[in-house]
C-alpha atoms as a PDB file:
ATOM      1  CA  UNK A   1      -3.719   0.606 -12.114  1.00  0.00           C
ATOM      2  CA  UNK A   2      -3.956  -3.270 -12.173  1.00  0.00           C
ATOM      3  CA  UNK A   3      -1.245  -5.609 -12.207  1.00  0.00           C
ATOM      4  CA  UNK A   4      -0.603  -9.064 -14.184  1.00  0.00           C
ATOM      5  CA  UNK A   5       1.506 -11.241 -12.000  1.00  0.00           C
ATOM      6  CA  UNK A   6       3.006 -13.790 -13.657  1.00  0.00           C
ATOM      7  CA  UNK A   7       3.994 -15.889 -11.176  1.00  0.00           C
ATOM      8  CA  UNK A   8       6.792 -18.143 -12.692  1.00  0.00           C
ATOM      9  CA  UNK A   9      10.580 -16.988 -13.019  1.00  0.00           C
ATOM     10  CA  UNK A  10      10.772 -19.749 -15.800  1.00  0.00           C
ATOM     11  CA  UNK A  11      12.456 -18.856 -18.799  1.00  0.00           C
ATOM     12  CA  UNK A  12       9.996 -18.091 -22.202  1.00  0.00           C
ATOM     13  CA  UNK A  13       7.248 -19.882 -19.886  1.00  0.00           C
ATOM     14  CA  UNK A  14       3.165 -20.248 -20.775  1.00  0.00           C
ATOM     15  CA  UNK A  15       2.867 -17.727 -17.919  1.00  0.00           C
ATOM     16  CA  UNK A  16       4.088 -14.934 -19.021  1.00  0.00           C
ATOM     17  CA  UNK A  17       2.408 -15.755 -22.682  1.00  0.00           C
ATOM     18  CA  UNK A  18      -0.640 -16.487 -21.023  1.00  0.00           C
ATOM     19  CA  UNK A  19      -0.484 -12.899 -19.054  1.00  0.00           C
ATOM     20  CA  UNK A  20       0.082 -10.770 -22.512  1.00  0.00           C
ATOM     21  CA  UNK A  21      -2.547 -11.857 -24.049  1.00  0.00           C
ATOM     22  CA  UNK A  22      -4.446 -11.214 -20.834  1.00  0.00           C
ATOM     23  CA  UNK A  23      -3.366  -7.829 -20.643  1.00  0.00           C
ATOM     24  CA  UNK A  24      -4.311  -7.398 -24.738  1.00  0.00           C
ATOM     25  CA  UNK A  25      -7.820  -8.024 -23.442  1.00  0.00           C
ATOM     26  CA  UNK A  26      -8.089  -5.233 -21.254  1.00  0.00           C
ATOM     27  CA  UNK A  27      -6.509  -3.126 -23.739  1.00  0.00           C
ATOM     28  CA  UNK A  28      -9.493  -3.783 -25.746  1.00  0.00           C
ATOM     29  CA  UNK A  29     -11.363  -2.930 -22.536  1.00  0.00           C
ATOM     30  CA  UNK A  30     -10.238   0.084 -22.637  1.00  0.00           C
ATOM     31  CA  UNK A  31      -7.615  -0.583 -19.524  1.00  0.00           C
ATOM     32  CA  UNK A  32      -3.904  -0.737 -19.259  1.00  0.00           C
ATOM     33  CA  UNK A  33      -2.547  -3.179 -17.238  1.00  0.00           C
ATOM     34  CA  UNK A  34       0.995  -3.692 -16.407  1.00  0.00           C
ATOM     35  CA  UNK A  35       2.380  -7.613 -16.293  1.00  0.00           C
ATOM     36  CA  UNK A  36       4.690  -8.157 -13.147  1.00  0.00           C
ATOM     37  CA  UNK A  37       7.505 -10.774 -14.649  1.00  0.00           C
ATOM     38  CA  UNK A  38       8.816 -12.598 -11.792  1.00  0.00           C
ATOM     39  CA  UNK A  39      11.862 -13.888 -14.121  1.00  0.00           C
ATOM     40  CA  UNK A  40      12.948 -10.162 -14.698  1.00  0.00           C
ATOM     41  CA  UNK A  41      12.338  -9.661 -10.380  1.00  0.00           C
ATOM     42  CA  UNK A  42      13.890 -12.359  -9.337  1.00  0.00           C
ATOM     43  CA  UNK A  43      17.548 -10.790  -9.019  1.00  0.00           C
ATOM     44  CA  UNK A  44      15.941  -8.153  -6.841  1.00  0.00           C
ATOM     45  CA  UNK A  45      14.360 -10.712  -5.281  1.00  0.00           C
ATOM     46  CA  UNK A  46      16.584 -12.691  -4.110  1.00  0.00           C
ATOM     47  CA  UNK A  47      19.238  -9.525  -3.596  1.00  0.00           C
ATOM     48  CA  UNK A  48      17.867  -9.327   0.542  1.00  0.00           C
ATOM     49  CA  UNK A  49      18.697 -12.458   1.973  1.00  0.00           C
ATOM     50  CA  UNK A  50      16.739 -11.905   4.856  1.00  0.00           C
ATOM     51  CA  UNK A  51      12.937 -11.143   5.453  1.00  0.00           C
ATOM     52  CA  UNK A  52      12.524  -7.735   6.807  1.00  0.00           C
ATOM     53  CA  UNK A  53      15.606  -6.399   4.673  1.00  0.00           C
ATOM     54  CA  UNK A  54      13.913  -5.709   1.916  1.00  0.00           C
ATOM     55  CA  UNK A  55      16.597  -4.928  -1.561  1.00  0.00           C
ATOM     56  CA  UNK A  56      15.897  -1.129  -2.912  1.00  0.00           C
ATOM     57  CA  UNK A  57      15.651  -2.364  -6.143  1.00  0.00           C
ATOM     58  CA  UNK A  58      12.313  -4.614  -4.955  1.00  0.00           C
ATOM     59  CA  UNK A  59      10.680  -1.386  -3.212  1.00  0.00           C
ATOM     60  CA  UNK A  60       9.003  -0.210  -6.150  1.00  0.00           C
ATOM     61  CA  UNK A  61       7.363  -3.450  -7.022  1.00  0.00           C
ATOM     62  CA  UNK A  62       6.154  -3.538  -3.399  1.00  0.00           C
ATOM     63  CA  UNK A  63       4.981   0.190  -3.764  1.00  0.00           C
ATOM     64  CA  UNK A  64       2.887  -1.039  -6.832  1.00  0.00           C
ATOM     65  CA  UNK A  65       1.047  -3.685  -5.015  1.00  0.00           C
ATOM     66  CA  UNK A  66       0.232  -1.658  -1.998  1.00  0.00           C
ATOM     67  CA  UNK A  67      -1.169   0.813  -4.623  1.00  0.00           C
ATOM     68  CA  UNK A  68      -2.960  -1.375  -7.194  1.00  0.00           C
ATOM     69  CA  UNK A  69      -6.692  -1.015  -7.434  1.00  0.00           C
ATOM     70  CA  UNK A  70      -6.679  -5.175  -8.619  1.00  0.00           C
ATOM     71  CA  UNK A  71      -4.167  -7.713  -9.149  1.00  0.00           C
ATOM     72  CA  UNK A  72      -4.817 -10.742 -11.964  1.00  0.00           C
ATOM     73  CA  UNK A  73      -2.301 -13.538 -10.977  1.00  0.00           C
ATOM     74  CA  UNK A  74      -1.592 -15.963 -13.418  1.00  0.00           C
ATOM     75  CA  UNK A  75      -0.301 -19.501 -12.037  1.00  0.00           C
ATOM     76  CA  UNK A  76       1.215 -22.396 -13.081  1.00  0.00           C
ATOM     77  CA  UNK A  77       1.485 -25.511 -10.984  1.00  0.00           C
ATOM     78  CA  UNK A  78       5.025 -26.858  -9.773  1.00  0.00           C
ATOM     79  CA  UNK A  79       4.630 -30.271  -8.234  1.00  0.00           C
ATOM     80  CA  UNK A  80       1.005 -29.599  -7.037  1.00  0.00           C
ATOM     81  CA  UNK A  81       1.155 -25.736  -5.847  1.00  0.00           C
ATOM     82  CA  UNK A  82       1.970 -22.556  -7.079  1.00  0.00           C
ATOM     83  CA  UNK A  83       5.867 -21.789  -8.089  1.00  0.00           C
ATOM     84  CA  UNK A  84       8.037 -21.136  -4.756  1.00  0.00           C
ATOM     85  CA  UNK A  85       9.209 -17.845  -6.407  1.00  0.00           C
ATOM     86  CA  UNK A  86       5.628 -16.792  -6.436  1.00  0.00           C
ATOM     87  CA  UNK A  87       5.191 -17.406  -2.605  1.00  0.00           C
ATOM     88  CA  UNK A  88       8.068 -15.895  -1.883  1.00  0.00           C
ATOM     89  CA  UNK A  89       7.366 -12.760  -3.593  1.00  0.00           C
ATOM     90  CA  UNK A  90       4.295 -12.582  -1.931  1.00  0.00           C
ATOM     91  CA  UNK A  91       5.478 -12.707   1.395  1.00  0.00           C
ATOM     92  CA  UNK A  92       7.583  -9.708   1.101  1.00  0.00           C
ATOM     93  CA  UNK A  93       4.276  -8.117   0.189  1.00  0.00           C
ATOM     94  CA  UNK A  94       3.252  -5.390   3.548  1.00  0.00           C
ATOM     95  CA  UNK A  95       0.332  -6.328   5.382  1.00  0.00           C
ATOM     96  CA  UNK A  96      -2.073  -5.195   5.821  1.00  0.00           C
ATOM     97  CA  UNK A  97      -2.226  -2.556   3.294  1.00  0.00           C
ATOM     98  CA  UNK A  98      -1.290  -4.740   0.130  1.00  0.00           C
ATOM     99  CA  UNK A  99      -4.082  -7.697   1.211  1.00  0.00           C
ATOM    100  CA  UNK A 100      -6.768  -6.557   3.383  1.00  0.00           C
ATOM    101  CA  UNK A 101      -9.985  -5.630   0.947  1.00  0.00           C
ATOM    102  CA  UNK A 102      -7.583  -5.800  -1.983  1.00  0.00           C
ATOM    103  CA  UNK A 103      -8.993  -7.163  -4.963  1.00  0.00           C
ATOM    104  CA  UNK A 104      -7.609 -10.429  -6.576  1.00  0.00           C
ATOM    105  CA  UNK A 105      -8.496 -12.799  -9.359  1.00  0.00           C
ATOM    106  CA  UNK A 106      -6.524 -15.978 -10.128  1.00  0.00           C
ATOM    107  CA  UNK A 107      -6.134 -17.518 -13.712  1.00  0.00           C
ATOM    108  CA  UNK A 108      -4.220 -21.177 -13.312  1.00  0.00           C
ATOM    109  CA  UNK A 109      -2.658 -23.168 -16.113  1.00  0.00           C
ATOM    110  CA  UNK A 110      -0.827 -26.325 -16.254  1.00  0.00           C
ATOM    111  CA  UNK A 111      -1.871 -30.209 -17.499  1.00  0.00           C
ATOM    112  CA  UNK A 112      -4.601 -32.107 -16.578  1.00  0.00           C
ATOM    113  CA  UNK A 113      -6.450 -29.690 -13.629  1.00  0.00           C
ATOM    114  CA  UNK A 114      -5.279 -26.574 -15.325  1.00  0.00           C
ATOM    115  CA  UNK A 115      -3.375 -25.392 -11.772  1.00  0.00           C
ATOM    116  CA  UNK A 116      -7.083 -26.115  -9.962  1.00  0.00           C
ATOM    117  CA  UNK A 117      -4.802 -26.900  -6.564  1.00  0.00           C
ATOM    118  CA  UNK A 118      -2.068 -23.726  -6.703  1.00  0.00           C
ATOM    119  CA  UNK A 119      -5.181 -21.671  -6.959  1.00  0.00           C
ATOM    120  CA  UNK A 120      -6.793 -22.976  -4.566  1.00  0.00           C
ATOM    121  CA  UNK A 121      -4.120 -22.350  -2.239  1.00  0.00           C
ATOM    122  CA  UNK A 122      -3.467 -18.897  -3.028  1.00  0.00           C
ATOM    123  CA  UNK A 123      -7.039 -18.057  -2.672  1.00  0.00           C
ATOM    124  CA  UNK A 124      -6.157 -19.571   0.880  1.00  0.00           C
ATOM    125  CA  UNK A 125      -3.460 -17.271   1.089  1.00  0.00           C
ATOM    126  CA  UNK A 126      -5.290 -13.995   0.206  1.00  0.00           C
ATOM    127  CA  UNK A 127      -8.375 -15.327   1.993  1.00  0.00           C
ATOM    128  CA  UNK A 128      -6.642 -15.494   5.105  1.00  0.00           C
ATOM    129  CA  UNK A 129      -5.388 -11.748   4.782  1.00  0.00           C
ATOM    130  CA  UNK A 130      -8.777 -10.803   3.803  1.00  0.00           C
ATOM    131  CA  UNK A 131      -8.413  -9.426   0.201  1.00  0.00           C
ATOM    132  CA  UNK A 132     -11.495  -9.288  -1.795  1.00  0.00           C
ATOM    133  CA  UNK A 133     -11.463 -12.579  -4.045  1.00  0.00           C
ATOM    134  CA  UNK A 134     -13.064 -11.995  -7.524  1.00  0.00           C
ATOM    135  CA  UNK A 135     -14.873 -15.770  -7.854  1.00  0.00           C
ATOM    136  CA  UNK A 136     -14.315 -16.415 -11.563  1.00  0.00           C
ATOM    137  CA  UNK A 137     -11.574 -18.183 -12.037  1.00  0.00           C
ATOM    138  CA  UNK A 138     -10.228 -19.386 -15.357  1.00  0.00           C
ATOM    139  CA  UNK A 139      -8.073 -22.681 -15.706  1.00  0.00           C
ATOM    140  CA  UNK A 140      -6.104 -23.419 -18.785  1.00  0.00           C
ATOM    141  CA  UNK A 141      -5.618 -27.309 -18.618  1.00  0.00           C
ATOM    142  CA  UNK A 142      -3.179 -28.876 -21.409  1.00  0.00           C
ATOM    143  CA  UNK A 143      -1.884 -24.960 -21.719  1.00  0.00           C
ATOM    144  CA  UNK A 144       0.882 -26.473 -24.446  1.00  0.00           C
ATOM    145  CA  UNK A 145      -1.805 -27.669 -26.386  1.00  0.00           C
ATOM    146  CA  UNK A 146      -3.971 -23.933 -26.290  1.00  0.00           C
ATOM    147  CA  UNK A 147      -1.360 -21.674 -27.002  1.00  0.00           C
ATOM    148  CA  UNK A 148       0.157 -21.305 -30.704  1.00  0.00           C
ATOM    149  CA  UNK A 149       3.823 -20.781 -30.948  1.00  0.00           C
ATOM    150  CA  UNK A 150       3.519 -17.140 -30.800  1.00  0.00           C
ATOM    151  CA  UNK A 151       1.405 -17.119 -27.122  1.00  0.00           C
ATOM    152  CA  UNK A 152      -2.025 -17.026 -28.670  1.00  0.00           C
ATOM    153  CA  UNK A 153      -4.970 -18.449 -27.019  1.00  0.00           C
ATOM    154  CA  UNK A 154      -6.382 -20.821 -29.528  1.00  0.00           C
ATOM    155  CA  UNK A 155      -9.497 -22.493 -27.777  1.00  0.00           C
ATOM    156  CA  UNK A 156     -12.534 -20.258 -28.202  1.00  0.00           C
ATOM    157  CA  UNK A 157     -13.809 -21.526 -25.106  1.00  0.00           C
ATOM    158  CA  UNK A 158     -10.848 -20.487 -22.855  1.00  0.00           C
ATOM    159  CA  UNK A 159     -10.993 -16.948 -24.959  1.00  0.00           C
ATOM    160  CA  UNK A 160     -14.379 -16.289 -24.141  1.00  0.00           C
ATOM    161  CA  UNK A 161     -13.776 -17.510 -20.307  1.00  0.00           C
ATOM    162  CA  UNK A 162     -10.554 -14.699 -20.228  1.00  0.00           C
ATOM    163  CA  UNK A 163     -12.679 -11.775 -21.483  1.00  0.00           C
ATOM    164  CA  UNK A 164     -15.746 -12.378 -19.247  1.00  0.00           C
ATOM    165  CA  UNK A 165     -13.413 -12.854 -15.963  1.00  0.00           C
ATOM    166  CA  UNK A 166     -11.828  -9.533 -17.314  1.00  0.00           C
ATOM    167  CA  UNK A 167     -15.085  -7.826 -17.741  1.00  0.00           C
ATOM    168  CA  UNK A 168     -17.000  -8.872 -14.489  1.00  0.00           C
ATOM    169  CA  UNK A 169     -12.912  -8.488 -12.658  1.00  0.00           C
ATOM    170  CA  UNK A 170     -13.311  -4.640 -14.304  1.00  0.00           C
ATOM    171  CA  UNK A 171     -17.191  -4.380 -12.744  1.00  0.00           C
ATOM    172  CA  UNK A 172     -15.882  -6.068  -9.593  1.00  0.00           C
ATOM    173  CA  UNK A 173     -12.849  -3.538  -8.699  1.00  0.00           C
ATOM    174  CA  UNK A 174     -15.204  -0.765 -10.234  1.00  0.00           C
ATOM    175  CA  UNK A 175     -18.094  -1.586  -7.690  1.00  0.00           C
ATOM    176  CA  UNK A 176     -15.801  -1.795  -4.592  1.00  0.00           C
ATOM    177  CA  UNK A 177     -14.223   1.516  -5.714  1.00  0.00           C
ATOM    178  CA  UNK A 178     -17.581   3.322  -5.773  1.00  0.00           C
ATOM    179  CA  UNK A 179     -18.735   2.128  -2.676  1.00  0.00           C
ATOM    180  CA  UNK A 180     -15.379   2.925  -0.771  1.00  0.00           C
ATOM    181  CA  UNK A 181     -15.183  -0.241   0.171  1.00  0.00           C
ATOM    182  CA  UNK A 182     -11.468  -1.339  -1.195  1.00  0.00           C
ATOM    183  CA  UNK A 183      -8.024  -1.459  -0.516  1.00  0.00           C
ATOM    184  CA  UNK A 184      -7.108   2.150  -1.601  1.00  0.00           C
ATOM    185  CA  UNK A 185     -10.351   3.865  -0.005  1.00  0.00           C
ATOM    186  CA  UNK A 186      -9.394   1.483   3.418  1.00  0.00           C
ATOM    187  CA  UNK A 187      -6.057   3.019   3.370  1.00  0.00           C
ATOM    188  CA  UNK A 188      -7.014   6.645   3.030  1.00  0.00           C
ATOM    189  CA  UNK A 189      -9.957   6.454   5.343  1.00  0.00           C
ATOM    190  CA  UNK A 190      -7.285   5.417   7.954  1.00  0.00           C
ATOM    191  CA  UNK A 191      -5.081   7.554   7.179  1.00  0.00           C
ATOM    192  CA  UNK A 192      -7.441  10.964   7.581  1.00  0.00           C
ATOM    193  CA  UNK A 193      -8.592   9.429  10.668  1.00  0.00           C
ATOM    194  CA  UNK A 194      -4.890   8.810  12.107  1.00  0.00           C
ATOM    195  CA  UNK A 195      -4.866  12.836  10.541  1.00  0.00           C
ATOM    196  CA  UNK A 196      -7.911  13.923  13.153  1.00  0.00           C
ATOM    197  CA  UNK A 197      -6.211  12.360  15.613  1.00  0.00           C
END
């Protein structure tokens, strides 16, 4: 399964709007897709307050990642760079099973840019631990202004940018899949070899 992230903990936020509708398009894909919603994680979160001592509660959000055959994160931008509660999550995340050959895609929103700079640096991030980085992103500038009331996507042109990431993100996980070549295959390769001995 893929996940959503949305990667805010703000209350009723654009991000978690923005990520339902994206997960309505892969519905009509023919995928489900399960959001992540950092605001109802962050109690388990925050429960370790240590790295390394991770809460039981956040286990099986850590399981799913490690698992997921693509993640879509959806960021906003907090004072130039992706929410701290989004960074934070991710470094509880094991490596190098839930980055290495791991596919990602990024969709930013915020004001002017759009979140152009938070995605740039978590394609930084994920670069750096080697996860397969799907390279269409989307970026929702003046996101107040494109969403109604009810978390609809009202510009046709950010509508038609959402479906084709989704389709070619779909192609993208499907292709790496077939040739063995992502995060899931890595992991059981390894783990028949570490079986031969």
């Amino acid at each position: 399964m893929k996940y959503i992230i949305a990667g805010t903990d703000r209350p009723d936020s654009n991000t978690l709007k923005v990520s339902k509708y994206i997960q309505a398009i892969y519905k009509n894909l023919g995928e489900d897709v399960e959001i992540m919603d950092l605001k109802v994680m962050k109690k388990d979160l925050h429960d370790d307050m240590q790295y390394g001592k991770t809460s039981e509660n956040l286990k099986p959000y850590l399981e799913k990642i490690a698992k997921s055959e693509g993640l879509i994160v959806v960021c906003p931008e907090y004072n130039g760079s992706m929410p701290g509660v989004l960074k934070y999550f991710i470094d509880h995340w094991r490596y190098p099973e839930s980055f290495e050959f791991r596919p990602v895609c990024f969709v930013g929103l915020g004001g002017m840019f759009g979140a152009l700079r938070p995605v740039e640096h978590l394609q930084q991030v994920f670069g750096y631990r080697n996860s397969f980085i799907y390279p269409e992103r989307v970026f929702i500038m003046n996101v107040h202004k494109v969403l109604s009331a009810d978390g609809q996507v009202q510009d046709d042109m950010i509508k038609q940018l959402l479906v084709k990431q989704a389709e070619g993100f779909q192609k993208f996980t499907q292709a790496l899949s077939s040739f063995k070549i992502d995060a899931n295959a890595v992991i059981e390769q390894k783990k028949q070899q570490s079986a031969r001995g």
